[in-house]
C-alpha atoms as a PDB file:
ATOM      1  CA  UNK A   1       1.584  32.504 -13.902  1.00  0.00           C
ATOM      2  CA  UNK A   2       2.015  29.612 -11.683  1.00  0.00           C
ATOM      3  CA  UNK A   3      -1.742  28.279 -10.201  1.00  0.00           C
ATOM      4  CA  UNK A   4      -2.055  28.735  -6.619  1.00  0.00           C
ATOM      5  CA  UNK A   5      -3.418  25.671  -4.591  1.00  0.00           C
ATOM      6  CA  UNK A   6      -6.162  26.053  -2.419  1.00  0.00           C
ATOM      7  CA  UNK A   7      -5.531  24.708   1.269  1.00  0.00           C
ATOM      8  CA  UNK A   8      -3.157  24.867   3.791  1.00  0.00           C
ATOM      9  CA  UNK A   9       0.584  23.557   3.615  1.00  0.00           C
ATOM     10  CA  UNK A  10       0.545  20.437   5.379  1.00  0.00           C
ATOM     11  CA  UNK A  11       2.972  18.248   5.473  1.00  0.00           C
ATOM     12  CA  UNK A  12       3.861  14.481   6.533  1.00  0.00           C
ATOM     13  CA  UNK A  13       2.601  10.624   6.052  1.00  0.00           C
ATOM     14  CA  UNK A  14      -0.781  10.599   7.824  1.00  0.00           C
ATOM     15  CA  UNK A  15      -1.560   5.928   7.976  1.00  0.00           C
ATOM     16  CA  UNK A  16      -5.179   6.074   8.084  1.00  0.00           C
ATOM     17  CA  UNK A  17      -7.243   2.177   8.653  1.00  0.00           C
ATOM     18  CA  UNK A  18      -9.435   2.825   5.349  1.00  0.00           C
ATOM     19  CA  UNK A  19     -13.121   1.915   5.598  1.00  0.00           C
ATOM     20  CA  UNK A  20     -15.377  -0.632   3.666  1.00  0.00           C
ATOM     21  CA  UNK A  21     -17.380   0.851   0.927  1.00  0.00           C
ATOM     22  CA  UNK A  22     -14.551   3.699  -0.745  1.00  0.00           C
ATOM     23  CA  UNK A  23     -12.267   3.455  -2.778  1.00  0.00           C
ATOM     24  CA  UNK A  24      -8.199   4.910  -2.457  1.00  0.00           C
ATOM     25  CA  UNK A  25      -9.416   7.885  -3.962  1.00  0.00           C
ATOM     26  CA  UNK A  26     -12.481   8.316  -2.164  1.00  0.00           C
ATOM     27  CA  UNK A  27     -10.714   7.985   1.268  1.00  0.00           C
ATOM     28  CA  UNK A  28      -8.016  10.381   0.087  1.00  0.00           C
ATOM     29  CA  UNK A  29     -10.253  13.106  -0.942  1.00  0.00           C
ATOM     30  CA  UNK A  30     -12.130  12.911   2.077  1.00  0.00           C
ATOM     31  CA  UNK A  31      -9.235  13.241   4.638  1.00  0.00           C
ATOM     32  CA  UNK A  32      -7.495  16.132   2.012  1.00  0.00           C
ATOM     33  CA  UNK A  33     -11.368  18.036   2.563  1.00  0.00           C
ATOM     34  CA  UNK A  34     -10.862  17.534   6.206  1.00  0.00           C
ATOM     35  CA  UNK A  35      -7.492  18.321   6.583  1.00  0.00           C
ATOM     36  CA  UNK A  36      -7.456  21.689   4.067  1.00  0.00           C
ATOM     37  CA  UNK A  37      -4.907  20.580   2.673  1.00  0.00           C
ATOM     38  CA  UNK A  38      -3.057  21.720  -0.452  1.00  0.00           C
ATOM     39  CA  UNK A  39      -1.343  18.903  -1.863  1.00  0.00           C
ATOM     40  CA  UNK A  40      -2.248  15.372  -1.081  1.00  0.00           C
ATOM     41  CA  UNK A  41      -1.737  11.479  -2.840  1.00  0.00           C
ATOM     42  CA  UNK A  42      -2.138   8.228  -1.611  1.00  0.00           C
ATOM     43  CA  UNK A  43       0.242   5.028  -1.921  1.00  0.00           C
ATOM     44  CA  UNK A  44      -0.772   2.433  -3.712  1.00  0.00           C
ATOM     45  CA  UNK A  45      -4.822   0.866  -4.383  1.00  0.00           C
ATOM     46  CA  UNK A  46      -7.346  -0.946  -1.665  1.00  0.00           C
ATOM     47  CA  UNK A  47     -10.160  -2.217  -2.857  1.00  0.00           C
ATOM     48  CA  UNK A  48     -13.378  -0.809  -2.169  1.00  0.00           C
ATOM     49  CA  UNK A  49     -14.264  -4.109   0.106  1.00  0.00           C
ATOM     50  CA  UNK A  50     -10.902  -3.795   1.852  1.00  0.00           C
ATOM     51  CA  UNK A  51     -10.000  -2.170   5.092  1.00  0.00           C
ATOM     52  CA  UNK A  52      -6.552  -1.424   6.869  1.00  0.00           C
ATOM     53  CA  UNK A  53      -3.435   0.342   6.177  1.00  0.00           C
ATOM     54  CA  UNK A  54      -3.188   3.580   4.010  1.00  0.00           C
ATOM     55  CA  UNK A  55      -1.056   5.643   4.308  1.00  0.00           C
ATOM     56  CA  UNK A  56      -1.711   8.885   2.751  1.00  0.00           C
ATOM     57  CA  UNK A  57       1.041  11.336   1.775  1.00  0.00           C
ATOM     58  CA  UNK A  58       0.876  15.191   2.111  1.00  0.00           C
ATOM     59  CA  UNK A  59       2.940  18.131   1.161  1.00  0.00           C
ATOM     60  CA  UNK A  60       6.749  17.485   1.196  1.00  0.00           C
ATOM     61  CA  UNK A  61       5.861  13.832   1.878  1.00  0.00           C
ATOM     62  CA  UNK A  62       4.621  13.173  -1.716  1.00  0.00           C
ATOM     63  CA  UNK A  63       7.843  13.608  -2.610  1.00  0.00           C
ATOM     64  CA  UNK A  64       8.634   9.679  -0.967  1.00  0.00           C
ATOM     65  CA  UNK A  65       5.212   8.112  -1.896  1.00  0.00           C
ATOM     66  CA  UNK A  66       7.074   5.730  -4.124  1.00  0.00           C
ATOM     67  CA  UNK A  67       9.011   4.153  -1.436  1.00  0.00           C
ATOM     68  CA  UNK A  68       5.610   2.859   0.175  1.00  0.00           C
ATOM     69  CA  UNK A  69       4.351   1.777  -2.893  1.00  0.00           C
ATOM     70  CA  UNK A  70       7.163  -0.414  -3.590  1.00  0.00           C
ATOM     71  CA  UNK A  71       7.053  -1.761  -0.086  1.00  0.00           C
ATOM     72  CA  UNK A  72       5.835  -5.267   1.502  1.00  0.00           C
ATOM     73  CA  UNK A  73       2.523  -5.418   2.462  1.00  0.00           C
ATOM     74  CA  UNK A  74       0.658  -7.720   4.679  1.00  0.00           C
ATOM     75  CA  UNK A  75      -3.293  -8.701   5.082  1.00  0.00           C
ATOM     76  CA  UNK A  76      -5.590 -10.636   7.007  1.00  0.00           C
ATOM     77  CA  UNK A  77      -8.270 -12.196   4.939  1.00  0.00           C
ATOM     78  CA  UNK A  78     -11.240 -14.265   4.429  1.00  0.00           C
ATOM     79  CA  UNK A  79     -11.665 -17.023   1.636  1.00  0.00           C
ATOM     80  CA  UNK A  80     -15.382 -18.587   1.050  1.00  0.00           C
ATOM     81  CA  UNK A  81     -14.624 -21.716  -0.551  1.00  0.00           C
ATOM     82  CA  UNK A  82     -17.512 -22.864  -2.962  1.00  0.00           C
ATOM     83  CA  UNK A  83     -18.445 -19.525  -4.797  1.00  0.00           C
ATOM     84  CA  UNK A  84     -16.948 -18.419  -7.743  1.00  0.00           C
ATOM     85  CA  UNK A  85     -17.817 -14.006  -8.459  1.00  0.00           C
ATOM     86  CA  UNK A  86     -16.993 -12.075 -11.637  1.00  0.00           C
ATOM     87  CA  UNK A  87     -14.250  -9.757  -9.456  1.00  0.00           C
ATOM     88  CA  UNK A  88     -12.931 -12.508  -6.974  1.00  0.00           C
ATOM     89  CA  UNK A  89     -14.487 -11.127  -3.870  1.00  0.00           C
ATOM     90  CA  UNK A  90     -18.071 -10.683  -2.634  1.00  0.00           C
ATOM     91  CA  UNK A  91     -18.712  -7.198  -4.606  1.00  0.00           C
ATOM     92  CA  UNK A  92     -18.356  -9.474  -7.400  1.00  0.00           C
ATOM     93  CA  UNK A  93     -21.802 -11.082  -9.299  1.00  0.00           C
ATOM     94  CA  UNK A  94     -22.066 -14.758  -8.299  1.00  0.00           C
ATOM     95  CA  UNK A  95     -21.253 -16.553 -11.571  1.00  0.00           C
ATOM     96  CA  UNK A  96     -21.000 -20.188 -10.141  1.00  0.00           C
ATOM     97  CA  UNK A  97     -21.962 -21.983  -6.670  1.00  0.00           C
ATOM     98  CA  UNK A  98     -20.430 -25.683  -5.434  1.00  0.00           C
ATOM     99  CA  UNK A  99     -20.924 -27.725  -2.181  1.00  0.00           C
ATOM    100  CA  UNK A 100     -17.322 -27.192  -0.902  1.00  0.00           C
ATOM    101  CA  UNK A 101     -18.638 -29.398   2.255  1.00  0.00           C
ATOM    102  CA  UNK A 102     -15.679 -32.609   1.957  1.00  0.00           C
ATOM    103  CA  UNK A 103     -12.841 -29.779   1.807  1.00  0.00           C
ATOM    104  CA  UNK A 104     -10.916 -30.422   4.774  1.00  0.00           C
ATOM    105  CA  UNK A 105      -8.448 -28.084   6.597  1.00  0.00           C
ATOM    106  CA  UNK A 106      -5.556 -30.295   5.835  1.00  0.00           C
ATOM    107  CA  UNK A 107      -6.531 -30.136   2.627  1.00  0.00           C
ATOM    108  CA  UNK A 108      -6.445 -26.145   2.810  1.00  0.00           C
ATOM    109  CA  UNK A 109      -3.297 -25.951   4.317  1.00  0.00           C
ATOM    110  CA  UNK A 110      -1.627 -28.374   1.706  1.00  0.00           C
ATOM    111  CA  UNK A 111      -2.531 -26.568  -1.456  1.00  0.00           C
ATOM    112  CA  UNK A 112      -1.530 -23.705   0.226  1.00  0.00           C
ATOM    113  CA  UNK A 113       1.819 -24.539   0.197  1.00  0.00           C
ATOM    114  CA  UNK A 114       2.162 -24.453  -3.672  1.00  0.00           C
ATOM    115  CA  UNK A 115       1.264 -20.196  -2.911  1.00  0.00           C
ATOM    116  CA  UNK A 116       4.504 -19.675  -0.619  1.00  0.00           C
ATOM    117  CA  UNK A 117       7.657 -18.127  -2.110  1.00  0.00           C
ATOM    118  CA  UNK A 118       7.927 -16.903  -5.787  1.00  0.00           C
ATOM    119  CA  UNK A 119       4.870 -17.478  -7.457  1.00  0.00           C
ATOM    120  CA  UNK A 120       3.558 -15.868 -11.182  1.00  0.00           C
ATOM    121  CA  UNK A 121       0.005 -14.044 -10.774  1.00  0.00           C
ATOM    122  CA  UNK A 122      -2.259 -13.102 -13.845  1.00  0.00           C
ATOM    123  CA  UNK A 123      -3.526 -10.288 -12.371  1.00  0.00           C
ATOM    124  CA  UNK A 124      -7.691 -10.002 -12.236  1.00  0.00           C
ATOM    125  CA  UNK A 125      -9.924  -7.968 -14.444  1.00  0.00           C
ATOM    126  CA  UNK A 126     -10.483  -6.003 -11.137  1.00  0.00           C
ATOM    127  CA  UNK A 127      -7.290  -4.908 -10.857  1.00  0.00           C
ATOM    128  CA  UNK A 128      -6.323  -1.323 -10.904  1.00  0.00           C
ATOM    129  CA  UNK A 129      -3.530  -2.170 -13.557  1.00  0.00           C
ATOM    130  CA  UNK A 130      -3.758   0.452 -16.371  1.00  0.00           C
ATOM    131  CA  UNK A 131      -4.113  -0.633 -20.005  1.00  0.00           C
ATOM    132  CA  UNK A 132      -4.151   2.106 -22.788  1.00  0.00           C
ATOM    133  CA  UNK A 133      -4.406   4.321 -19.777  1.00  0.00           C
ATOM    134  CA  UNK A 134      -7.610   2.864 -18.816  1.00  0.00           C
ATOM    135  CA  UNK A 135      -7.477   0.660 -15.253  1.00  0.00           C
ATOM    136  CA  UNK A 136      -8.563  -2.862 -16.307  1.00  0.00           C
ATOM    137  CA  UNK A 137     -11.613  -2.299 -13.610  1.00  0.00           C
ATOM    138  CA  UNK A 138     -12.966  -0.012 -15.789  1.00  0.00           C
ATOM    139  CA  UNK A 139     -13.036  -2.306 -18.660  1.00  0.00           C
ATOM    140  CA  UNK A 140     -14.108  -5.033 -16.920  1.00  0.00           C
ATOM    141  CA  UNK A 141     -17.796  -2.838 -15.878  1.00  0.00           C
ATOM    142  CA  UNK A 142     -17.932  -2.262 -19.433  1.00  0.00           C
ATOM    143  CA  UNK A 143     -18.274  -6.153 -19.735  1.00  0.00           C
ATOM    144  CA  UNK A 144     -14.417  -5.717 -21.773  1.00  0.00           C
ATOM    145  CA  UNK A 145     -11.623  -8.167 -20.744  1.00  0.00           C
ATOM    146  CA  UNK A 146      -8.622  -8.147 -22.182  1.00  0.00           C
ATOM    147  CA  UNK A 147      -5.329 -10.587 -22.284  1.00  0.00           C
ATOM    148  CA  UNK A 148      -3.098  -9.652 -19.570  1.00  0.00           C
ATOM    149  CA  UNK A 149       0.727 -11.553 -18.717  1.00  0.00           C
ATOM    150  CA  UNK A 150       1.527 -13.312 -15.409  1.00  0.00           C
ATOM    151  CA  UNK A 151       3.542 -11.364 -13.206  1.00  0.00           C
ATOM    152  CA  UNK A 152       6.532 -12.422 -10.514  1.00  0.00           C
ATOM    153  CA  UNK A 153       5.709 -11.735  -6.384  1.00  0.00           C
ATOM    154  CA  UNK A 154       6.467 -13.224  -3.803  1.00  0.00           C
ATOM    155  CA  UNK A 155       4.739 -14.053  -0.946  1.00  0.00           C
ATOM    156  CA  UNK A 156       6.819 -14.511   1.924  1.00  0.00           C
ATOM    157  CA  UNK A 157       4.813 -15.866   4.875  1.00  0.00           C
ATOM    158  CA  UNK A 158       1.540 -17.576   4.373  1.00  0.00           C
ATOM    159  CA  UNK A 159      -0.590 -19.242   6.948  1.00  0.00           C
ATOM    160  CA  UNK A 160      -3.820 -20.610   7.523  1.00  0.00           C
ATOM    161  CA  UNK A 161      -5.254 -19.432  10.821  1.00  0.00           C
ATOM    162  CA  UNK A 162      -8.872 -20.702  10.922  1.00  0.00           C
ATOM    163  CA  UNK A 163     -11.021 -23.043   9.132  1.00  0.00           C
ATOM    164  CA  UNK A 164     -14.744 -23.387   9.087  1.00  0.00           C
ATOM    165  CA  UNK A 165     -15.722 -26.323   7.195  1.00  0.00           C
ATOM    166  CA  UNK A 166     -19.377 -26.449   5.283  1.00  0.00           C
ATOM    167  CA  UNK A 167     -21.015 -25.519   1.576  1.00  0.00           C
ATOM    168  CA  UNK A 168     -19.295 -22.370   1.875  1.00  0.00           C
ATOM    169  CA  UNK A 169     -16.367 -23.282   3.594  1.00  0.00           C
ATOM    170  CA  UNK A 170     -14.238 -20.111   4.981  1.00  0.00           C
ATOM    171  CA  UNK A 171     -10.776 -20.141   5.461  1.00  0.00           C
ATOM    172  CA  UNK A 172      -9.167 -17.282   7.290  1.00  0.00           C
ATOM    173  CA  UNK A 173      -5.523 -16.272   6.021  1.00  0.00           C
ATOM    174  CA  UNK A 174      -2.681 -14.275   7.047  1.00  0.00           C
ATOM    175  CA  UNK A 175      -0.085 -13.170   4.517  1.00  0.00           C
ATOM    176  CA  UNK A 176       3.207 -10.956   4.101  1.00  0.00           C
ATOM    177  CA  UNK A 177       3.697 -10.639   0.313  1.00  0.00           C
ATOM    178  CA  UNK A 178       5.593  -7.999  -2.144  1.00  0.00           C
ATOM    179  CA  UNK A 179       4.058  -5.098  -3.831  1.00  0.00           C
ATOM    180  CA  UNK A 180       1.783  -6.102  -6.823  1.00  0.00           C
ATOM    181  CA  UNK A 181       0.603  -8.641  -5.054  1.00  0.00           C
ATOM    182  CA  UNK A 182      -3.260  -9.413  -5.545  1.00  0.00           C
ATOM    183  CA  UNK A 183      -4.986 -11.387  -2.564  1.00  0.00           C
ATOM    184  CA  UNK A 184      -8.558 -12.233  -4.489  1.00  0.00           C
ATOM    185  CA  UNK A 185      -5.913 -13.796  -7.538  1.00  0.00           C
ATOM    186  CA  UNK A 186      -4.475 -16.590  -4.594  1.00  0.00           C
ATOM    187  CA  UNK A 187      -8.307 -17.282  -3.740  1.00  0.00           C
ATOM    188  CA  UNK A 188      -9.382 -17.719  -7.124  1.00  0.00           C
ATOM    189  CA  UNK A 189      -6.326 -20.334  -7.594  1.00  0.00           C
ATOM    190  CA  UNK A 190      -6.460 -21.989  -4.506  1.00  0.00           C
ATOM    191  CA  UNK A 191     -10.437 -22.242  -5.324  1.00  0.00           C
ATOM    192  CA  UNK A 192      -9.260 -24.132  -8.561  1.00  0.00           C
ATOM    193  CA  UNK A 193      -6.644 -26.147  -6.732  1.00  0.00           C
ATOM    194  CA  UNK A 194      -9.449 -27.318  -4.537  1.00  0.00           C
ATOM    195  CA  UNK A 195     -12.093 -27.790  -7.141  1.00  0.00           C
ATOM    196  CA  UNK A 196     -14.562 -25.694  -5.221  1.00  0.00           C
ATOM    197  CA  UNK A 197     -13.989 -22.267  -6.498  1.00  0.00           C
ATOM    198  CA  UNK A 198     -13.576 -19.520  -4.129  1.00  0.00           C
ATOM    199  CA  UNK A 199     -13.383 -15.906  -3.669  1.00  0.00           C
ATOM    200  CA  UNK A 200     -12.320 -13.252  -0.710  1.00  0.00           C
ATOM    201  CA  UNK A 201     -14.946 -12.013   1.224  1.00  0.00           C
ATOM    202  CA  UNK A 202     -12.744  -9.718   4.506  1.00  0.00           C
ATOM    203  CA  UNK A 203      -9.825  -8.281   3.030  1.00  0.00           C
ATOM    204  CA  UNK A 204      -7.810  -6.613   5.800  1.00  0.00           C
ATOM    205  CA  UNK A 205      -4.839  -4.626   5.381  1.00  0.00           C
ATOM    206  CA  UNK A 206      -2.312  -4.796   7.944  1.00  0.00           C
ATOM    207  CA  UNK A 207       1.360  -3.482   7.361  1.00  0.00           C
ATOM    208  CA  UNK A 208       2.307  -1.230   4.490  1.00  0.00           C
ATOM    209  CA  UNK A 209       6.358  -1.270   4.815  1.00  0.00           C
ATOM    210  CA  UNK A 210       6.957   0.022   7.987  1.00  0.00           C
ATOM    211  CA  UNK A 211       3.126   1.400   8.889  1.00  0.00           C
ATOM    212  CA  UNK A 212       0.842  -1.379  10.754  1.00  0.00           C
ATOM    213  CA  UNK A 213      -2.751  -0.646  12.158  1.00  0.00           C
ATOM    214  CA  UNK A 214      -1.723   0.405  15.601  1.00  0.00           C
ATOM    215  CA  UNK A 215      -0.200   3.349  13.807  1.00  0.00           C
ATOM    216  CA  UNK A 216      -3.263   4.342  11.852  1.00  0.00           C
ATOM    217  CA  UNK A 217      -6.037   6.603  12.743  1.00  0.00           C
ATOM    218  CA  UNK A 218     -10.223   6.179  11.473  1.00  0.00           C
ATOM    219  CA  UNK A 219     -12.237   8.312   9.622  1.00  0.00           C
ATOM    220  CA  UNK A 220     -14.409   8.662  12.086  1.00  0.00           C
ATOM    221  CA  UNK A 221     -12.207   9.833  14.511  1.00  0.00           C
ATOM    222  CA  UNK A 222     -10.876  12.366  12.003  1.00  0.00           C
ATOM    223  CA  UNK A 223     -14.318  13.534  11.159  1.00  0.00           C
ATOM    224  CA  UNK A 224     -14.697  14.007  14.536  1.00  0.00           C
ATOM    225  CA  UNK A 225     -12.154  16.411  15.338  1.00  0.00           C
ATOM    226  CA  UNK A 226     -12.834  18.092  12.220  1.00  0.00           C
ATOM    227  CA  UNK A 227     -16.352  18.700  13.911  1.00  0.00           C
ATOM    228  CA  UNK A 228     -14.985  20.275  16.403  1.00  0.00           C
ATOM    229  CA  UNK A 229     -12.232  22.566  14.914  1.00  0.00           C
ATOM    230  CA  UNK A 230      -9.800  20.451  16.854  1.00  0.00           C
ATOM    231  CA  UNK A 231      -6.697  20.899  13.525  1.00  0.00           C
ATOM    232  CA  UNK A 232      -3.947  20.471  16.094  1.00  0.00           C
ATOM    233  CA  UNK A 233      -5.182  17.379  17.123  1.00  0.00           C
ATOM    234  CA  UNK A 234      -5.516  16.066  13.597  1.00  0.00           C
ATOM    235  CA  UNK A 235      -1.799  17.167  12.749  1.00  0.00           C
ATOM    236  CA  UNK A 236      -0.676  15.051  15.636  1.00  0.00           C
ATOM    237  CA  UNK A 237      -1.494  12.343  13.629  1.00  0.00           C
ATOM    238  CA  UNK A 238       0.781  13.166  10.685  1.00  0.00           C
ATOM    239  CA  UNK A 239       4.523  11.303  10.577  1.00  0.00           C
ATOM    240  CA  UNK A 240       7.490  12.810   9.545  1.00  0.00           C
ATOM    241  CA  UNK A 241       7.835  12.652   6.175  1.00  0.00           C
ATOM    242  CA  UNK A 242      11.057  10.700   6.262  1.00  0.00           C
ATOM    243  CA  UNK A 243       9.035   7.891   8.221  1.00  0.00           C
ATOM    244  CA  UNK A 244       8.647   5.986   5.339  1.00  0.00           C
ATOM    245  CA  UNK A 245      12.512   5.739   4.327  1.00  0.00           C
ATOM    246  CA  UNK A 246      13.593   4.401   7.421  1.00  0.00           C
ATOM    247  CA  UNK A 247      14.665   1.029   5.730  1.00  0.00           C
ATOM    248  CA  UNK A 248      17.171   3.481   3.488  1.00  0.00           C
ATOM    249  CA  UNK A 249      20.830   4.146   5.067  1.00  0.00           C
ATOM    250  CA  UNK A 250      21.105   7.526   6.623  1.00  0.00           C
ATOM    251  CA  UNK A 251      23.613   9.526   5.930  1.00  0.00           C
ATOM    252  CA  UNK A 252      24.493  12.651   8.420  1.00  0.00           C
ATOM    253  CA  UNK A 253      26.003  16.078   6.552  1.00  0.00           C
ATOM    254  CA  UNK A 254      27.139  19.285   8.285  1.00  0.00           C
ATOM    255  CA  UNK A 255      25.675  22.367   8.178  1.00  0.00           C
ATOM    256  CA  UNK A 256      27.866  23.715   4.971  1.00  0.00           C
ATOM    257  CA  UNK A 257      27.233  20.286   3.811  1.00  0.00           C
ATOM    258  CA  UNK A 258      23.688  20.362   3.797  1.00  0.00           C
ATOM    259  CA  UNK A 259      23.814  24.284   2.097  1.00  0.00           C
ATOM    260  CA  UNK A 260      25.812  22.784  -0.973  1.00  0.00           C
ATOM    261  CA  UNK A 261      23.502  19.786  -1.488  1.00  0.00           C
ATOM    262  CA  UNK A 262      20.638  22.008  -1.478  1.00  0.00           C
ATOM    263  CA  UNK A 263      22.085  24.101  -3.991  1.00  0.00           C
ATOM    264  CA  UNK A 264      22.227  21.096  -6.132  1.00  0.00           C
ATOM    265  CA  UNK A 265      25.877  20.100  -5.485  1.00  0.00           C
ATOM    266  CA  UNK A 266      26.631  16.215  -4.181  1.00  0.00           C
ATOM    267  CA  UNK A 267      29.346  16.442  -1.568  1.00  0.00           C
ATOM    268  CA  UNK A 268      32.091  13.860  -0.167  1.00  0.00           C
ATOM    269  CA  UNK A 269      30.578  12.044   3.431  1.00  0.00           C
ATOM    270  CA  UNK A 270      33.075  10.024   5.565  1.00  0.00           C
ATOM    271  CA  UNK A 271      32.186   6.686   5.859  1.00  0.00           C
ATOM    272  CA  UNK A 272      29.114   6.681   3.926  1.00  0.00           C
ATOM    273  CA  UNK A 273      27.564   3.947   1.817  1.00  0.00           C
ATOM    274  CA  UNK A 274      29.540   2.717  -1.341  1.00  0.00           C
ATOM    275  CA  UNK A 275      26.339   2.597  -3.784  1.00  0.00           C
ATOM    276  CA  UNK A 276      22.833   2.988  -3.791  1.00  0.00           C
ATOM    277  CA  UNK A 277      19.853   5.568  -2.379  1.00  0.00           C
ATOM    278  CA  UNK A 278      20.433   6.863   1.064  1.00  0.00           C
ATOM    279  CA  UNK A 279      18.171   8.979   3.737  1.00  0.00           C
ATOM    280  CA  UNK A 280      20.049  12.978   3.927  1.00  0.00           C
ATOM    281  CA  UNK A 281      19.594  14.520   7.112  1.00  0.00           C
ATOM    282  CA  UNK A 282      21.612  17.421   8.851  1.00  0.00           C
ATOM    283  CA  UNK A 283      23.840  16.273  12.059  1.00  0.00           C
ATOM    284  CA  UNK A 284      21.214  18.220  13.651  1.00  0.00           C
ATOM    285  CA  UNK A 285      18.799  15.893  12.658  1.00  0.00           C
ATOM    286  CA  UNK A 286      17.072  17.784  10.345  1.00  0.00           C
ATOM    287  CA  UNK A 287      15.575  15.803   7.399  1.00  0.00           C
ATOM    288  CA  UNK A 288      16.698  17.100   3.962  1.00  0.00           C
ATOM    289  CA  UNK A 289      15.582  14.147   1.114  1.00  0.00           C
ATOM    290  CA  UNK A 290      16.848  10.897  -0.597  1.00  0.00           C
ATOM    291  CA  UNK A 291      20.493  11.146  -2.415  1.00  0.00           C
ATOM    292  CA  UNK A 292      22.310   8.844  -4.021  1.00  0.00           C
ATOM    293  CA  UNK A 293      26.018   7.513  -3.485  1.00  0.00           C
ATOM    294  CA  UNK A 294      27.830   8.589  -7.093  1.00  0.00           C
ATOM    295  CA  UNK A 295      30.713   6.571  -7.982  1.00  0.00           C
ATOM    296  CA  UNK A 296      33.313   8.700  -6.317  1.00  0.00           C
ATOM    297  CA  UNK A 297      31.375   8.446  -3.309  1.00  0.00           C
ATOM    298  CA  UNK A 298      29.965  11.571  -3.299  1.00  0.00           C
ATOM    299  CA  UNK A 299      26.095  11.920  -2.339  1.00  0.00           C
ATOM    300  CA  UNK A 300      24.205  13.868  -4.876  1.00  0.00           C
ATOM    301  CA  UNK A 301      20.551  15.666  -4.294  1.00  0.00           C
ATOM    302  CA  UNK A 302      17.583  13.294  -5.683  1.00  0.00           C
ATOM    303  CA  UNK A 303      14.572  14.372  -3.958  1.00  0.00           C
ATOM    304  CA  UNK A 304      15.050  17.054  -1.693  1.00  0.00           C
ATOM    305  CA  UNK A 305      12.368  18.292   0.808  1.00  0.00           C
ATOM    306  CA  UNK A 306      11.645  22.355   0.551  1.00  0.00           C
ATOM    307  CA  UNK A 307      12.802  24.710   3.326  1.00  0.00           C
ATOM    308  CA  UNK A 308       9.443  25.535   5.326  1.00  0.00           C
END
């Protein structure tokens, strides 16, 4: 007998600005709770310390989290020069303190410039990476670290937008990077570029592919309207679920169309795409799922959204 899931069916991408102090999970449990919702995941890790873009997936929408958590992501942050932690930010224990007062801003901004482009990241102890299973955070509280390999991102735009010079210098950054990418791991090397050390102490999330902060709602604000039995409010927040495939080709099928491909059947489209993963919607603009273009150019069914 299948299990029945408590909650209501609610569906769409719902880009909340995640608070200080909780984790991914955290925040995603407490929205689910005030939402009633059945079915709920989020898209990818913050760190407890960071705020900003999450978007959180529900229902049908779960369906697509993997397109956000492949996307680009961008952050505002803050680097304290001349303070080395155990986790690379200021949750971390202090393990070693330098005067970081003759750094200069030119200085900043030149090793900086070794950051930009293609660059190979060992990723921190911190890090939500899994090994054996067990996310290498978890090991690292334990007082366990273990060997882990460099990894290829890329950080596409990368720019100092404040210095404050001193013993603990701070350097405010702004970056757009690829997924993967770990902030607190381009403080702790420009900290050893400089000589000083350093570590993130704001860690601001800004875009997650196509979500930024003016799309994203607080907790508060949820809690709120929660307070006040005020659910059709709090749906108005939710995105269609297709929002976060809008970098994916659509492709437009008629009604019979649509029937066949939702019977599991790919079917011939004028004009579409020659390869790859497209966006399905009916000419009515009804959203349907992801296919993909088959060699005979015929789209077949990959993730299709249920008839509600």
């Amino acid at each position: 007998m299948a299990r029945h899931r408590r909650g209501r069916p609610v569906n769409g991408i719902l880009v909340l600005d995640k608070p200080s102090g909780m984790s991914s999970n955290q925040a995603l449990q407490t929205v689910k709770r005030l939402f009633f919702a059945a079915k709920a995941g989020h898209t990818g890790s913050l760190d407890p310390l960071a705020t900003g873009v999450l978007p959180l997936c529900f229902g049908e929408a779960t369906k697509f989290s993997q397109y956000l958590l492949d996307a680009d992501k961008a952050y505002a942050s803050t680097f304290v020069l001349g303070a080395i932690t155990a986790s690379g930010d200021a949750d971390g224990e202090l393990l070693e303190e330098h005067d970081a007062s003759a750094v200069t801003e030119a200085e900043v901004a030149t090793a900086l410039e070794q950051f930009r482009g293609e660059i190979e990241q060992v990723p921190s102890m911190f890090s939500a990476i899994k090994r054996d299973g067990q996310p290498l955070y978890k090991l690292a509280r334990q007082g366990i670290e273990v060997e882990r390999e460099a990894r290829q991102v890329t950080v596409k735009h990368l720019e100092l937008r404040a210095f404050r010079p001193g013993p603990r210098a701070e350097a405010d950054i702004y970056l757009e990077c690829s997924k993967g990418t770990y902030v607190r791991s381009i403080a702790e090397d420009l900290g050893r570029v400089l000589g000083c050390g350093a570590h993130v102490s704001v860690l601001r999330r800004t875009k997650a592919g196509p979500f930024a902060l003016e799309d994203s709602v607080s907790l508060p604000t949820l809690e709120s309207l929660k307070q006040n039995d005020e659910l059709a409010q709090m749906d108005a927040f939710l995105l269609p679920e297709d929002t976060a495939l809008r970098a994916l080709p659509l492709v437009e099928l008629t009604e019979s169309g649509g029937f066949y491909l939702r019977q599991g059947q790919p079917v011939l489209v004028p004009n579409a795409p020659c390869n790859g993963i497209v966006r399905v919607a009916l000419e009515s603009g009804e959203f349907l799922g992801v296919g993909e273009i088959l060699d005979d150019g015929r789209v077949a069914p990959r993730r299709l959204v249920v008839n509600r």
